[in-house]
N, C-alpha and C. Protein backbone atom coordinates (compact mmCIF):
# COMPACT_ATOMS: atom_id res chain seq x y z
N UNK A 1 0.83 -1.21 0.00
CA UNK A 1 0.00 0.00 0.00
C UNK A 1 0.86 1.25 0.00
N UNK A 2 1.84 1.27 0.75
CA UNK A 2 3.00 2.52 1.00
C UNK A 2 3.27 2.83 -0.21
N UNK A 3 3.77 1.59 -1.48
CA UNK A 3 4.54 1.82 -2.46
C UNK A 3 3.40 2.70 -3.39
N UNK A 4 2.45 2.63 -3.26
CA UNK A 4 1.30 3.20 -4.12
C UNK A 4 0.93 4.40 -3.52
N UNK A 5 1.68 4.95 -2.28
CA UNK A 5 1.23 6.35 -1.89
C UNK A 5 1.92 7.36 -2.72
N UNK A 6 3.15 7.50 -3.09
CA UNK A 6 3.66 8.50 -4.14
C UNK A 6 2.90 9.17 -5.69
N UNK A 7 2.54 7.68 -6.18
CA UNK A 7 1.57 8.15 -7.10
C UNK A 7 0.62 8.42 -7.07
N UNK A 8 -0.30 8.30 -5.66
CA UNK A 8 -1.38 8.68 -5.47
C UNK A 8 -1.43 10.22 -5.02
N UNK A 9 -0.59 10.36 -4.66
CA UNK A 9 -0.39 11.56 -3.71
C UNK A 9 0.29 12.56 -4.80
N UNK A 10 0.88 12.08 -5.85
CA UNK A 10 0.83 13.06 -7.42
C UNK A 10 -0.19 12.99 -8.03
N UNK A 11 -0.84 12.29 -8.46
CA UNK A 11 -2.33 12.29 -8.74
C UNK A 11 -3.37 13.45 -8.28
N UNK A 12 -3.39 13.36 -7.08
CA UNK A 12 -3.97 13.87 -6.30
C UNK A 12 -3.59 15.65 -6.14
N UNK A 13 -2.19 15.78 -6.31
CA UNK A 13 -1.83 17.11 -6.80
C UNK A 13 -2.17 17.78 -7.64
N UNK A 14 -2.01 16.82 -9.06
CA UNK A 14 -2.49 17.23 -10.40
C UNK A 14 -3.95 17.63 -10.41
N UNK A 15 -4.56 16.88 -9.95
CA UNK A 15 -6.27 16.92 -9.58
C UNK A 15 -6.29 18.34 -9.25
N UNK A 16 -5.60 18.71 -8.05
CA UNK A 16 -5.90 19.91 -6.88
C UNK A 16 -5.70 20.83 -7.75
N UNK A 17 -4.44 20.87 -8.61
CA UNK A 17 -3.59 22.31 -9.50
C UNK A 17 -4.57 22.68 -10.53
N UNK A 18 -4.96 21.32 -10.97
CA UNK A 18 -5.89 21.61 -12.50
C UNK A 18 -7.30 22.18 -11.63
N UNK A 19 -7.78 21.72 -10.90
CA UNK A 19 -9.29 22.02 -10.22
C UNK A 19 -8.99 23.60 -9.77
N UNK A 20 -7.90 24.19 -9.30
CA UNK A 20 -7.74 26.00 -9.55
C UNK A 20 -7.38 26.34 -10.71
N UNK A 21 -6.82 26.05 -11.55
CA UNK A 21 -6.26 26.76 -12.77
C UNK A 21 -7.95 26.79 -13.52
N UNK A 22 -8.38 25.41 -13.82
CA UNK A 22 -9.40 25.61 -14.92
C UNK A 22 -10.47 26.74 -13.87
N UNK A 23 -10.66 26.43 -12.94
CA UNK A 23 -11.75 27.20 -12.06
C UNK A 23 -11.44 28.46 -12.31
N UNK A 24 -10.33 29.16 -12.51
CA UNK A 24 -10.54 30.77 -12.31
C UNK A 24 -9.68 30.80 -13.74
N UNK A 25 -9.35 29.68 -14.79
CA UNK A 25 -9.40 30.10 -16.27
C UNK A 25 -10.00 29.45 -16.85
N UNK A 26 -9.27 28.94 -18.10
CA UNK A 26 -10.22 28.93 -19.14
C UNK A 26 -10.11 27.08 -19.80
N UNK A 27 -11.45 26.47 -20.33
CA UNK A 27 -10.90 25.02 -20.99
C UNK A 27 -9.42 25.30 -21.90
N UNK A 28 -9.87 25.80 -22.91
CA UNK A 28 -8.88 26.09 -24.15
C UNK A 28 -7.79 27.00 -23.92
N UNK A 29 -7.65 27.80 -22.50
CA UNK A 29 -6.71 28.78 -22.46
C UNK A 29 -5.63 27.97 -21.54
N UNK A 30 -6.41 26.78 -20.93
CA UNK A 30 -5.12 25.76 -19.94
C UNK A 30 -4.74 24.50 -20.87
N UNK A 31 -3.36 24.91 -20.49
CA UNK A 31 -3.03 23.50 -21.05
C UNK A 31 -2.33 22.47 -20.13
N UNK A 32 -1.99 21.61 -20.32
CA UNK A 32 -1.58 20.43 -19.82
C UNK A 32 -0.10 20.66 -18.95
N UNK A 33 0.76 21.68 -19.93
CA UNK A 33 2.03 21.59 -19.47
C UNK A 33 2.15 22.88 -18.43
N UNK A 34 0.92 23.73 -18.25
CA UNK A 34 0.74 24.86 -17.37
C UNK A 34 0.72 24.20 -16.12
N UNK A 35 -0.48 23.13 -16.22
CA UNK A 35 -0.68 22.01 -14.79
C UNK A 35 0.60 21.29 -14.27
N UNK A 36 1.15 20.66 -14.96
CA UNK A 36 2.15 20.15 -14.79
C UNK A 36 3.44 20.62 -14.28
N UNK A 37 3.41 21.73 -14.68
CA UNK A 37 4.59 22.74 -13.99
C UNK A 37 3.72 23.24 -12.20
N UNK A 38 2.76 23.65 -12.53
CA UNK A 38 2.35 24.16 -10.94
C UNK A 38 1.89 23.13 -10.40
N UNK A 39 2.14 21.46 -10.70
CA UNK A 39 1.52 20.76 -9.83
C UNK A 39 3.15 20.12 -9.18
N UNK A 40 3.99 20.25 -10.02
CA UNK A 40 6.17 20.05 -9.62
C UNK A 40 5.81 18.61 -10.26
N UNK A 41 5.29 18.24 -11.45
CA UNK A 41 5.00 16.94 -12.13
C UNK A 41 5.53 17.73 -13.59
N UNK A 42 6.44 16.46 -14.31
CA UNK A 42 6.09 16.60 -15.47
C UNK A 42 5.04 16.07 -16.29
N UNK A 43 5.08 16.66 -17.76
CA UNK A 43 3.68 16.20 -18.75
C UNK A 43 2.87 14.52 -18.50
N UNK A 44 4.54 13.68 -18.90
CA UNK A 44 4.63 12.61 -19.23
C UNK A 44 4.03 11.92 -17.94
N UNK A 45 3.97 12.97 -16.58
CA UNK A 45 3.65 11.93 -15.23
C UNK A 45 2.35 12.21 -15.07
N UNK A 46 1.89 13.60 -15.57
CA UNK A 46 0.41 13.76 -15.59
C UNK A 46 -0.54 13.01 -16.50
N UNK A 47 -0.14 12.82 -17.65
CA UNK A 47 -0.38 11.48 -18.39
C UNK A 47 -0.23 10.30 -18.33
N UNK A 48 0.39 9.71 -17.05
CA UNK A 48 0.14 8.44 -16.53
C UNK A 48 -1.10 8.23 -15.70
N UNK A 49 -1.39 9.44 -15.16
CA UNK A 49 -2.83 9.54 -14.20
C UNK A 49 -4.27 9.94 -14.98
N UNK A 50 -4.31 11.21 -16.35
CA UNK A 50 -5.07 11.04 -17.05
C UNK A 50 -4.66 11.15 -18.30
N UNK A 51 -5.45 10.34 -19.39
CA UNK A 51 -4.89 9.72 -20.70
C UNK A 51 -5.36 11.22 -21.36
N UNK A 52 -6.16 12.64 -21.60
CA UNK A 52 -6.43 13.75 -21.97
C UNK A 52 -6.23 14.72 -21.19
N UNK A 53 -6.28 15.71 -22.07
CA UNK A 53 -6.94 17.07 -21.36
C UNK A 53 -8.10 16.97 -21.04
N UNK A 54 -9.46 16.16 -21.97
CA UNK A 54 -10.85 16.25 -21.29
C UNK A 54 -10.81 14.95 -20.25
N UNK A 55 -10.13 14.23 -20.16
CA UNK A 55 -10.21 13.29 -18.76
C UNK A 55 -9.54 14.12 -17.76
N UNK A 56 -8.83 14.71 -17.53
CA UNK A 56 -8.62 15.75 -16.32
C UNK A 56 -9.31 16.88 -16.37
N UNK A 57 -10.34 17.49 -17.29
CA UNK A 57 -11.05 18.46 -17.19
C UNK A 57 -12.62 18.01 -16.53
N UNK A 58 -12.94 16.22 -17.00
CA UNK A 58 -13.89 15.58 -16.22
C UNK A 58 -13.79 15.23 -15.02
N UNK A 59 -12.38 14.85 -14.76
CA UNK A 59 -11.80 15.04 -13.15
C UNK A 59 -12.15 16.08 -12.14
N UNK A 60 -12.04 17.17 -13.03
CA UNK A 60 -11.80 18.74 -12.18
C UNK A 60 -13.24 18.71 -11.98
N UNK A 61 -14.34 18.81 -12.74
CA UNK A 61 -15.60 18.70 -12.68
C UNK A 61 -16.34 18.02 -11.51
N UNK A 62 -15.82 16.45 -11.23
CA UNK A 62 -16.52 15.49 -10.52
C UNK A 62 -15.51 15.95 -8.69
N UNK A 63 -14.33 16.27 -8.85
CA UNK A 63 -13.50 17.08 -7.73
C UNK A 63 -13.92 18.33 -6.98
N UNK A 64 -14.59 19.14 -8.01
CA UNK A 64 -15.41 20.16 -7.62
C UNK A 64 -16.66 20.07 -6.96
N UNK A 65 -17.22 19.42 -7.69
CA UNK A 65 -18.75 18.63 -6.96
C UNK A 65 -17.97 18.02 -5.60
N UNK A 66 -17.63 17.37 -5.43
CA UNK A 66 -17.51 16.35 -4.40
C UNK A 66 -17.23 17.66 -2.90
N UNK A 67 -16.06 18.53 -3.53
CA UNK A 67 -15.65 19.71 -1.99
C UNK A 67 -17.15 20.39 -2.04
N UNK A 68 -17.73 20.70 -2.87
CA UNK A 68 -18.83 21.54 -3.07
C UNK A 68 -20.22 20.73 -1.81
N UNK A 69 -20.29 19.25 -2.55
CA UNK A 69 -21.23 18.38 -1.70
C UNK A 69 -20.67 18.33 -0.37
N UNK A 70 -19.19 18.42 0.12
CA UNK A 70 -18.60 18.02 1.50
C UNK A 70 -19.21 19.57 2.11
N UNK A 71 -18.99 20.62 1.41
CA UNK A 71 -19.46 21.89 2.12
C UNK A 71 -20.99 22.12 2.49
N UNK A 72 -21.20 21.42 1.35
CA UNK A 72 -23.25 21.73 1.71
C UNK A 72 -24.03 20.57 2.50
N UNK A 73 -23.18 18.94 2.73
CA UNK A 73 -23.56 18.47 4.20
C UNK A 73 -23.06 19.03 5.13
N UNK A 74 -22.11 19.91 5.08
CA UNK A 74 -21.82 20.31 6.44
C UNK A 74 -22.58 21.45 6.89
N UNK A 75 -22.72 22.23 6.00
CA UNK A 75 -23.94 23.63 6.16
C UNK A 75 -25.25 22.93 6.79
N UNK A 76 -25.69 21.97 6.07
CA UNK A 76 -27.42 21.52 6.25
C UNK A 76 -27.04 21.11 7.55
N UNK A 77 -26.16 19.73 8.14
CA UNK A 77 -26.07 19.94 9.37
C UNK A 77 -26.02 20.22 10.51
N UNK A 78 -25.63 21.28 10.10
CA UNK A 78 -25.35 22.44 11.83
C UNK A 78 -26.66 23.44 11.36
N UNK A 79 -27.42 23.26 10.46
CA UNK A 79 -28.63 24.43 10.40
C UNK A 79 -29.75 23.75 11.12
N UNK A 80 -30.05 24.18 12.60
CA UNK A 80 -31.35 23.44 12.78
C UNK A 80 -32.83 23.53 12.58
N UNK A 81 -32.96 24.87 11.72
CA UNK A 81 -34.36 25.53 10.87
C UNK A 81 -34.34 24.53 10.08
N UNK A 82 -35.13 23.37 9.49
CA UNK A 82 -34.95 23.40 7.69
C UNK A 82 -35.79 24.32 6.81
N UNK A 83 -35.97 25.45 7.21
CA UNK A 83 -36.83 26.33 6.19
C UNK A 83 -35.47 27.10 6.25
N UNK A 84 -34.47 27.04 6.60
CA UNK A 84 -33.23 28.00 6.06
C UNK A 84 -32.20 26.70 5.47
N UNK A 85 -32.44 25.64 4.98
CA UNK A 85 -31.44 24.29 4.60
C UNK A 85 -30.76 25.14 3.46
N UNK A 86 -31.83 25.70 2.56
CA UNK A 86 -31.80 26.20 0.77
C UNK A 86 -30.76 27.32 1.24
N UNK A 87 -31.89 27.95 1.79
CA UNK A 87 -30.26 29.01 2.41
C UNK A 87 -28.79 29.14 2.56
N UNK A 88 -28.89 28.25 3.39
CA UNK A 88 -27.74 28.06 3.99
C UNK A 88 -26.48 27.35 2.71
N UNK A 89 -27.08 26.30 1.70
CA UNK A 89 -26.41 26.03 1.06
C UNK A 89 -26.10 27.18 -0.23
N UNK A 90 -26.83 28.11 -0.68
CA UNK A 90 -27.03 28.97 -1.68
C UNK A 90 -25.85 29.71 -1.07
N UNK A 91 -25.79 30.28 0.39
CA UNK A 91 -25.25 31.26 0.63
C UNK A 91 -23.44 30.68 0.81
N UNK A 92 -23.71 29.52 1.13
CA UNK A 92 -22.32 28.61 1.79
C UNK A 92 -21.51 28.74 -0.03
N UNK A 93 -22.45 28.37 -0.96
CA UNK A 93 -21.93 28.40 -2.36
C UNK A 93 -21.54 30.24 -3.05
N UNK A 94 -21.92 31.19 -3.07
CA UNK A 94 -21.62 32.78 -3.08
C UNK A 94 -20.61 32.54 -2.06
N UNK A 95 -20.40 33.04 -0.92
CA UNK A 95 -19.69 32.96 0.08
C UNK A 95 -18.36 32.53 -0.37
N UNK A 96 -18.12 31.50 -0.68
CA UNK A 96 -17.30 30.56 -0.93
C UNK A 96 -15.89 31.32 -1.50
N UNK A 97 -15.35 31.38 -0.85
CA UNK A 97 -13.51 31.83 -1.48
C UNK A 97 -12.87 31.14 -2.46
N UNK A 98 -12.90 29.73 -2.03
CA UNK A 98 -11.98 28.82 -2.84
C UNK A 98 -12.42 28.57 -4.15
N UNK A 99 -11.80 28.78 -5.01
CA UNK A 99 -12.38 28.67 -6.47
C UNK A 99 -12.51 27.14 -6.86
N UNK A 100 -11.93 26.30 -6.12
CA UNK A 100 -12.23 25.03 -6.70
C UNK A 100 -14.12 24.71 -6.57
N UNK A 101 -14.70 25.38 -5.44
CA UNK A 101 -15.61 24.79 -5.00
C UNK A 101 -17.10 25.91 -5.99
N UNK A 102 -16.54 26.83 -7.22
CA UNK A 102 -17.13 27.33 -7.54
C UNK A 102 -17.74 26.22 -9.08
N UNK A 103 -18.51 25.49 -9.07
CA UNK A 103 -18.64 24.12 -9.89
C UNK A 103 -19.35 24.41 -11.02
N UNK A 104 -20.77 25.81 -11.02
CA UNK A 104 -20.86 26.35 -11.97
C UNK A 104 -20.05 27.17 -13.00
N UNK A 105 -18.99 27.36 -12.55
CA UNK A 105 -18.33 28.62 -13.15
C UNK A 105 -17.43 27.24 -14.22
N UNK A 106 -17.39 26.06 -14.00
CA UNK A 106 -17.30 24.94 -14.61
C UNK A 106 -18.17 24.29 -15.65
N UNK A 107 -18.87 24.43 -15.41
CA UNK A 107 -20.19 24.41 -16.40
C UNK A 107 -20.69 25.49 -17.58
N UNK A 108 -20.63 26.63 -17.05
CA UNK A 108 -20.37 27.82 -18.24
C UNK A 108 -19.07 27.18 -18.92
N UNK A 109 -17.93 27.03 -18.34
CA UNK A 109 -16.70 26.93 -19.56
C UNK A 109 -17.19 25.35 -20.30
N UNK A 110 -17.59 24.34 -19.81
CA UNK A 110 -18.12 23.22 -20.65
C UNK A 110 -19.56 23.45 -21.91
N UNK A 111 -20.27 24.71 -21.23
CA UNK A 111 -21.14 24.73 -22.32
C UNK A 111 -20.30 26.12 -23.31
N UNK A 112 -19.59 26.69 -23.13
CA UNK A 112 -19.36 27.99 -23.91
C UNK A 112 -18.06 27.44 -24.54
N UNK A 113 -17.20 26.51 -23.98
CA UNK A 113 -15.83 26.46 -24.92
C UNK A 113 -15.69 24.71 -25.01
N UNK A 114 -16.63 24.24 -24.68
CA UNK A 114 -16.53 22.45 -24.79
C UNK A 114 -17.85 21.94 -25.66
N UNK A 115 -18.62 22.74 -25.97
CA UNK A 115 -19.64 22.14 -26.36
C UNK A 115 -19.26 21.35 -27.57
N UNK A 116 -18.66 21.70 -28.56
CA UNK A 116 -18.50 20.36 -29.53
C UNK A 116 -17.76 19.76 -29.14
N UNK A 117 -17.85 18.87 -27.98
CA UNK A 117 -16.92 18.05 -27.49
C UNK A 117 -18.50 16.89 -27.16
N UNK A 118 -18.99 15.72 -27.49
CA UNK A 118 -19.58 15.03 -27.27
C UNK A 118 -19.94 14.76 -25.98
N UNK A 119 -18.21 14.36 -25.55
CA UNK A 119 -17.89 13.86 -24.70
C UNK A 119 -18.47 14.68 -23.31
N UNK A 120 -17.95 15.64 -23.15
CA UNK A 120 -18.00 16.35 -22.01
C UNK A 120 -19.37 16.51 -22.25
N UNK A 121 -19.98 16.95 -23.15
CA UNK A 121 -21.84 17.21 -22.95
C UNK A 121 -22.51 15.96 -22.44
N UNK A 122 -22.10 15.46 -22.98
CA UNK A 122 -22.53 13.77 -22.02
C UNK A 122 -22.41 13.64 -20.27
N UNK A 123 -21.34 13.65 -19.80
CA UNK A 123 -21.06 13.85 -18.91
C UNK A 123 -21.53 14.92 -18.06
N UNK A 124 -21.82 16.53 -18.86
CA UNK A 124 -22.41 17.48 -18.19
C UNK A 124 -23.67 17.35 -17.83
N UNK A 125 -24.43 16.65 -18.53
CA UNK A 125 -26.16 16.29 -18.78
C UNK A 125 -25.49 14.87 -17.22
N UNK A 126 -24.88 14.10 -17.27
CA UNK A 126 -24.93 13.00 -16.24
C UNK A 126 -24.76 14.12 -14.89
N UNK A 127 -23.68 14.96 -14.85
CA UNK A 127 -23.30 15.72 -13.54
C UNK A 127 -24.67 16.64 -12.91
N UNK A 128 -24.64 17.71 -13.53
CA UNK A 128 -25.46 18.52 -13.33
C UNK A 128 -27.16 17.99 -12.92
N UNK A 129 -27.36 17.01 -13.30
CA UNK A 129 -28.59 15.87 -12.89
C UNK A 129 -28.08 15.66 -11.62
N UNK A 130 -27.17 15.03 -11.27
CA UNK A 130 -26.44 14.50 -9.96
C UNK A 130 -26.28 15.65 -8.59
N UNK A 131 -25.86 16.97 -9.35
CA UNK A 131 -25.70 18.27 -8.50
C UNK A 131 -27.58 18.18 -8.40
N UNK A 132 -28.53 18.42 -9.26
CA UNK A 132 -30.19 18.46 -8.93
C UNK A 132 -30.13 17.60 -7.93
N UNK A 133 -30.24 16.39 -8.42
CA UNK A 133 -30.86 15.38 -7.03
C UNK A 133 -30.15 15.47 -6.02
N UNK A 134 -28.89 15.84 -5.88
CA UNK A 134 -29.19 16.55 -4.28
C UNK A 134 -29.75 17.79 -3.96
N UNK A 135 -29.86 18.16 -4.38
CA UNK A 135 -30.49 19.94 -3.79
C UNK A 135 -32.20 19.53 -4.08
N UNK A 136 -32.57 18.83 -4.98
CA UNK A 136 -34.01 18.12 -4.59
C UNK A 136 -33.86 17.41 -3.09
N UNK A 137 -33.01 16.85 -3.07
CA UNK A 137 -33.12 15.85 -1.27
C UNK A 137 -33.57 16.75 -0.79
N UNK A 138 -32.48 17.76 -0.85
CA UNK A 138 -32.42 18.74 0.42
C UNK A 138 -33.68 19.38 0.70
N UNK A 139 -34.32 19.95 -0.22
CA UNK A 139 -35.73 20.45 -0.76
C UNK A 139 -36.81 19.17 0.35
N UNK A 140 -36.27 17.73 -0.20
CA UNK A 140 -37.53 17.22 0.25
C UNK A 140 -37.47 16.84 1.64
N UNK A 141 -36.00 16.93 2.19
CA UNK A 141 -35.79 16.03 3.24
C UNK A 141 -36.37 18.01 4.31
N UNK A 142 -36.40 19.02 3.66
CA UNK A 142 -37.06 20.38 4.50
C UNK A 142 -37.98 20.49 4.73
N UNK A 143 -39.28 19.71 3.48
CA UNK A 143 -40.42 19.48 2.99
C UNK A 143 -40.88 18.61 4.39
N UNK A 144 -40.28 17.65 4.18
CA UNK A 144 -40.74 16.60 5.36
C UNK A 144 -40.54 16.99 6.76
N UNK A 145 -39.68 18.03 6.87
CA UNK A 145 -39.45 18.56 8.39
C UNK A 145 -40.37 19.65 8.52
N UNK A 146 -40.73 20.27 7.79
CA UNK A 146 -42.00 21.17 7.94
C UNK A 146 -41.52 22.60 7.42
N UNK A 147 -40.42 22.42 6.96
CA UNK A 147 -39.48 23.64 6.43
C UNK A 147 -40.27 24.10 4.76
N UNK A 148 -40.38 23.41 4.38
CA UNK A 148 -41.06 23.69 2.90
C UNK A 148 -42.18 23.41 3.16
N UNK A 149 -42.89 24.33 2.05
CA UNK A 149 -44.57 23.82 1.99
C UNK A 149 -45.02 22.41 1.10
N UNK A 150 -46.04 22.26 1.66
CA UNK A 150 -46.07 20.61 1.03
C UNK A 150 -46.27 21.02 -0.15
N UNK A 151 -47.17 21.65 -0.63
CA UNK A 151 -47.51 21.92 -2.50
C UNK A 151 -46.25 22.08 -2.94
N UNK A 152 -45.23 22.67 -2.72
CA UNK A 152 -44.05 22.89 -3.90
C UNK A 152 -43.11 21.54 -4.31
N UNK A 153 -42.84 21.92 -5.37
CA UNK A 153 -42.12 20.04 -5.83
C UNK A 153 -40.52 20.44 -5.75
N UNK A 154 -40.56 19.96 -5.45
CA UNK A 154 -38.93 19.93 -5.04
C UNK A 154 -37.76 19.70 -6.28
N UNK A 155 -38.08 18.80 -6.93
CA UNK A 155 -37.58 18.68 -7.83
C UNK A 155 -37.20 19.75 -9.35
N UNK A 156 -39.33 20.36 -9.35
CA UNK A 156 -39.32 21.35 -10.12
C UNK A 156 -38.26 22.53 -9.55
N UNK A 157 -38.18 22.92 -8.24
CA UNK A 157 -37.74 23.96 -7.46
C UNK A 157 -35.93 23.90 -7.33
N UNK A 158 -35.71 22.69 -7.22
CA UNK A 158 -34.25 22.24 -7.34
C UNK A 158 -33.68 22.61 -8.73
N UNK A 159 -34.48 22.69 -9.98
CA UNK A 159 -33.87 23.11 -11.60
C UNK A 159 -33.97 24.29 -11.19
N UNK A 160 -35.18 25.18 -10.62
CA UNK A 160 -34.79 26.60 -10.07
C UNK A 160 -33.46 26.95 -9.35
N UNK A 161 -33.13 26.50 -8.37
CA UNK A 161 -32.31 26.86 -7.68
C UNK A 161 -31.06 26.46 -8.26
N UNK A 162 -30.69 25.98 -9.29
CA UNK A 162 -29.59 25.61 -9.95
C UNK A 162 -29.83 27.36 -11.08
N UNK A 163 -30.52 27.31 -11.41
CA UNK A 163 -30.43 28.13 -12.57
C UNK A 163 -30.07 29.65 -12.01
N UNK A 164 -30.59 29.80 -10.67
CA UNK A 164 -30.16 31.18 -9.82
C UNK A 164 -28.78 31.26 -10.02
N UNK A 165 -28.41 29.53 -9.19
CA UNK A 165 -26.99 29.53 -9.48
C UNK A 165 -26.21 30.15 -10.40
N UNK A 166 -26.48 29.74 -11.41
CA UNK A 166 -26.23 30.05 -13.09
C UNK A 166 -26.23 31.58 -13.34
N UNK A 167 -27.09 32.03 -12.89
CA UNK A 167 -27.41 33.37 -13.03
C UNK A 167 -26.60 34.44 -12.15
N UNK A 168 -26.40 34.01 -11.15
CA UNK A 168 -25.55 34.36 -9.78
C UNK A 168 -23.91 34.52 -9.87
N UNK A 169 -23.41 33.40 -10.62
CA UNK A 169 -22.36 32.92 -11.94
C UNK A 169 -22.05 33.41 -12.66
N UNK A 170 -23.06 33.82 -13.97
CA UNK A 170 -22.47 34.70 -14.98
C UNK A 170 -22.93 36.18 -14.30
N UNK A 171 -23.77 36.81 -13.38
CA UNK A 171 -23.37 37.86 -12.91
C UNK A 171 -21.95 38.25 -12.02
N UNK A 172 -21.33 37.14 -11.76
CA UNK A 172 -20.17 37.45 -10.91
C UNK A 172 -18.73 37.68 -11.87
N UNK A 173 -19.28 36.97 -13.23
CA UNK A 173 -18.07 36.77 -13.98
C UNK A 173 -18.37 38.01 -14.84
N UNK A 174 -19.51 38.79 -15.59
CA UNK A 174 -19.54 39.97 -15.91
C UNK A 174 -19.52 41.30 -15.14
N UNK A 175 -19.95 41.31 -14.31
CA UNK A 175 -20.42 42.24 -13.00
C UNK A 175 -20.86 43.26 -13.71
N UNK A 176 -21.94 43.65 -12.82
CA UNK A 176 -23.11 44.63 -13.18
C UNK A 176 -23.90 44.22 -13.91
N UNK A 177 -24.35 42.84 -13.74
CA UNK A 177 -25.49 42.35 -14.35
C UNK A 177 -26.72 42.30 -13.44
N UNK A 178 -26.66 41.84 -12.29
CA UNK A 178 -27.41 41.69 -11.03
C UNK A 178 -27.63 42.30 -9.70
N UNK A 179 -26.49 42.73 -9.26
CA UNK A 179 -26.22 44.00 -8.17
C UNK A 179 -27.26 43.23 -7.43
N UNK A 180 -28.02 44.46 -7.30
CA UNK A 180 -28.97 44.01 -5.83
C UNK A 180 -30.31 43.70 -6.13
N UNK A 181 -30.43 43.14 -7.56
CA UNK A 181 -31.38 42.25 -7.62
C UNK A 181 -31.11 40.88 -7.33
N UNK A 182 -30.17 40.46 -7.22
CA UNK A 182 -29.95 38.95 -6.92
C UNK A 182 -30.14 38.57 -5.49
N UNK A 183 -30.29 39.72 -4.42
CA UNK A 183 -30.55 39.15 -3.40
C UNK A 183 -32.37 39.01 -2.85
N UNK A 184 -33.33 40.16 -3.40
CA UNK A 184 -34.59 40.02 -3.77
C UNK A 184 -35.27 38.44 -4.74
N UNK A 185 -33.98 38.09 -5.82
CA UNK A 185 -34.64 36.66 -6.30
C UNK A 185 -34.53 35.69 -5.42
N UNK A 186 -33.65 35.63 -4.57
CA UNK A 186 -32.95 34.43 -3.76
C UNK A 186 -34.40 34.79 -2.66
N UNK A 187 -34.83 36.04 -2.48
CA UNK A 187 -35.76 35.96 -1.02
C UNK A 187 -37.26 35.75 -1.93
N UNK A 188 -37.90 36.09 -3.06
CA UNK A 188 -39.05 35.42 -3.66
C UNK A 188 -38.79 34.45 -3.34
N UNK A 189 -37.92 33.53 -3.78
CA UNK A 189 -37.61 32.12 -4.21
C UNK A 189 -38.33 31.45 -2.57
N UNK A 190 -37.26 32.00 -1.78
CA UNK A 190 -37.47 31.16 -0.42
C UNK A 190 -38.81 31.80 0.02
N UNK A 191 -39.51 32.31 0.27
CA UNK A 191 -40.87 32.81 0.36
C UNK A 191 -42.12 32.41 -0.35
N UNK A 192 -41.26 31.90 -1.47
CA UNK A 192 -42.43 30.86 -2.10
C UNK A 192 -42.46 29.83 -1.64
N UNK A 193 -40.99 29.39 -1.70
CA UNK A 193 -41.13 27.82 -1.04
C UNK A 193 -41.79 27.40 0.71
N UNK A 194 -41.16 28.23 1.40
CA UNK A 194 -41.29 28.44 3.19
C UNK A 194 -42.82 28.96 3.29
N UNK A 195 -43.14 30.25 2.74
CA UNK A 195 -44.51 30.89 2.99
C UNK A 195 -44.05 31.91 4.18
N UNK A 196 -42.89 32.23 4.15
CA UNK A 196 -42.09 32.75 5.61
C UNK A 196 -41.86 34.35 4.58
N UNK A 197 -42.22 35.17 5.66
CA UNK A 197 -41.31 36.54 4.45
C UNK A 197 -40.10 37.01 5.88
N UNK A 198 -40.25 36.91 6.94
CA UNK A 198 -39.51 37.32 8.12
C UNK A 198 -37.88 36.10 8.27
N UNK A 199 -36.78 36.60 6.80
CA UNK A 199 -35.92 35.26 6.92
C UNK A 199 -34.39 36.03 6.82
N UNK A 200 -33.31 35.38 7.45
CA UNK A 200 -32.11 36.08 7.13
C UNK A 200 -31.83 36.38 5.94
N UNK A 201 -31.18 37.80 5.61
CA UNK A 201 -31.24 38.22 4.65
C UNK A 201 -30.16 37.39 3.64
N UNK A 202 -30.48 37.22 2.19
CA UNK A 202 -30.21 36.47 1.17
C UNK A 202 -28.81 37.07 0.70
N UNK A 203 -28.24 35.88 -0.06
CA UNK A 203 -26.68 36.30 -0.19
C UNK A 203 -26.71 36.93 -1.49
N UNK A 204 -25.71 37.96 -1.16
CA UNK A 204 -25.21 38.85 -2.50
C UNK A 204 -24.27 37.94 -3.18
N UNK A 205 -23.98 38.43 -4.65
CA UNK A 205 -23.01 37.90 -5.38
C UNK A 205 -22.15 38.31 -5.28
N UNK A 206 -20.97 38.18 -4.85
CA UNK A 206 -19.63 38.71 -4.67
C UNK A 206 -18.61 38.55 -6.37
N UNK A 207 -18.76 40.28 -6.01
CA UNK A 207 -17.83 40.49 -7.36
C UNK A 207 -18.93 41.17 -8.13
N UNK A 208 -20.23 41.03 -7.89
CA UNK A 208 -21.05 41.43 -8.87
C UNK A 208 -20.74 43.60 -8.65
């Protein structure tokens, strides 16, 4: 097992270097030998771990999700309202410093500079389903605690709350698209769902 910690533990670098570089640049503007230099790996060793650029750009993708999901069980946890669960994860995601854990801003570069790539649209349609059904849980597992109203579907409401995302996203990456309307959509949103208008106030987009 020891002898297999070195390469895992370069692996695992490469993962980390590429999951900031692509996050705060670009598919087509990173290349392979950029990673490789800021991960202290050469080309040839980063290509023992992934056989492309789009197999380490699907890496960075499913790496991002995963810190993203470790941050938003830990938010829902320690929240003991569930009519603030949505909250708490919306705001835990804005909030958020570390650019790895920004997973939409991953998704704009797969639909704006990957789309004729089969491959990755495949995979984006599998992920982004995967990012829904949890934020549906979350929706239903609030629903069932008395946090959501029973009429709203969770599921329908979960493609909502992804698309804020989205919206929240490309206002942060243009700025001055949203200002201080983005924190009025985030409080409709939860006011429809809760039936509550008396709720901590909703997160701004940082950078917007």
């Amino acid at each position: 097992m020891s002898s297999r910690l070195p390469a895992e533990e370069r692996k695992a670098a490469v993962l980390d270097c590429a999951c900031g570089i692509f996050s705060t640049g670009s598919y087509r503007g990173t290349t392979t030998a950029e990673i490789a230099r800021k991960a202290g790996v050469t080309e040839p060793i980063l290509y023992r771990h992934f056989e492309s650029k789009r197999d380490l750009y699907l890496a960075v993708l499913e790496e991002s999700w995963r810190l993203l999901r470790e941050l938003w069980d830990g938010v829902v946890a320690e929240e003991e309202d569930p009519k603030l669960w949505v909250l708490a994860i919306g705001t835990a995601y804005f909030e958020a410093t570390d650019p790895r854990l920004h997973t939409a801003n991953l998704w704009i570069q797969s639909l704006t500079e990957a789309s004729d790539d089969p491959e990755i649209r495949k995979y984006l349609r599998k992920h982004m389903r995967e990012v829904h059904r949890y934020v549906a849980d979350v929706m239903r597992r609030a629903q069932e605690a008395g946090g959501v109203l029973k009429d709203r579907d969770p599921s329908a409401e979960a493609w909502i709350f992804l698309a804020i995302g989205l919206l929240g996203t490309v206002g942060r990456r243009v700025g001055g698209l949203v200002d201080e309307d983005f924190p009025q959509i985030f409080n409709s949103r939860r006011q429809w769902m809760t039936g509550e208008v008396d709720l901590p106030p909703a997160p701004k987009v940082p950078g917007a």
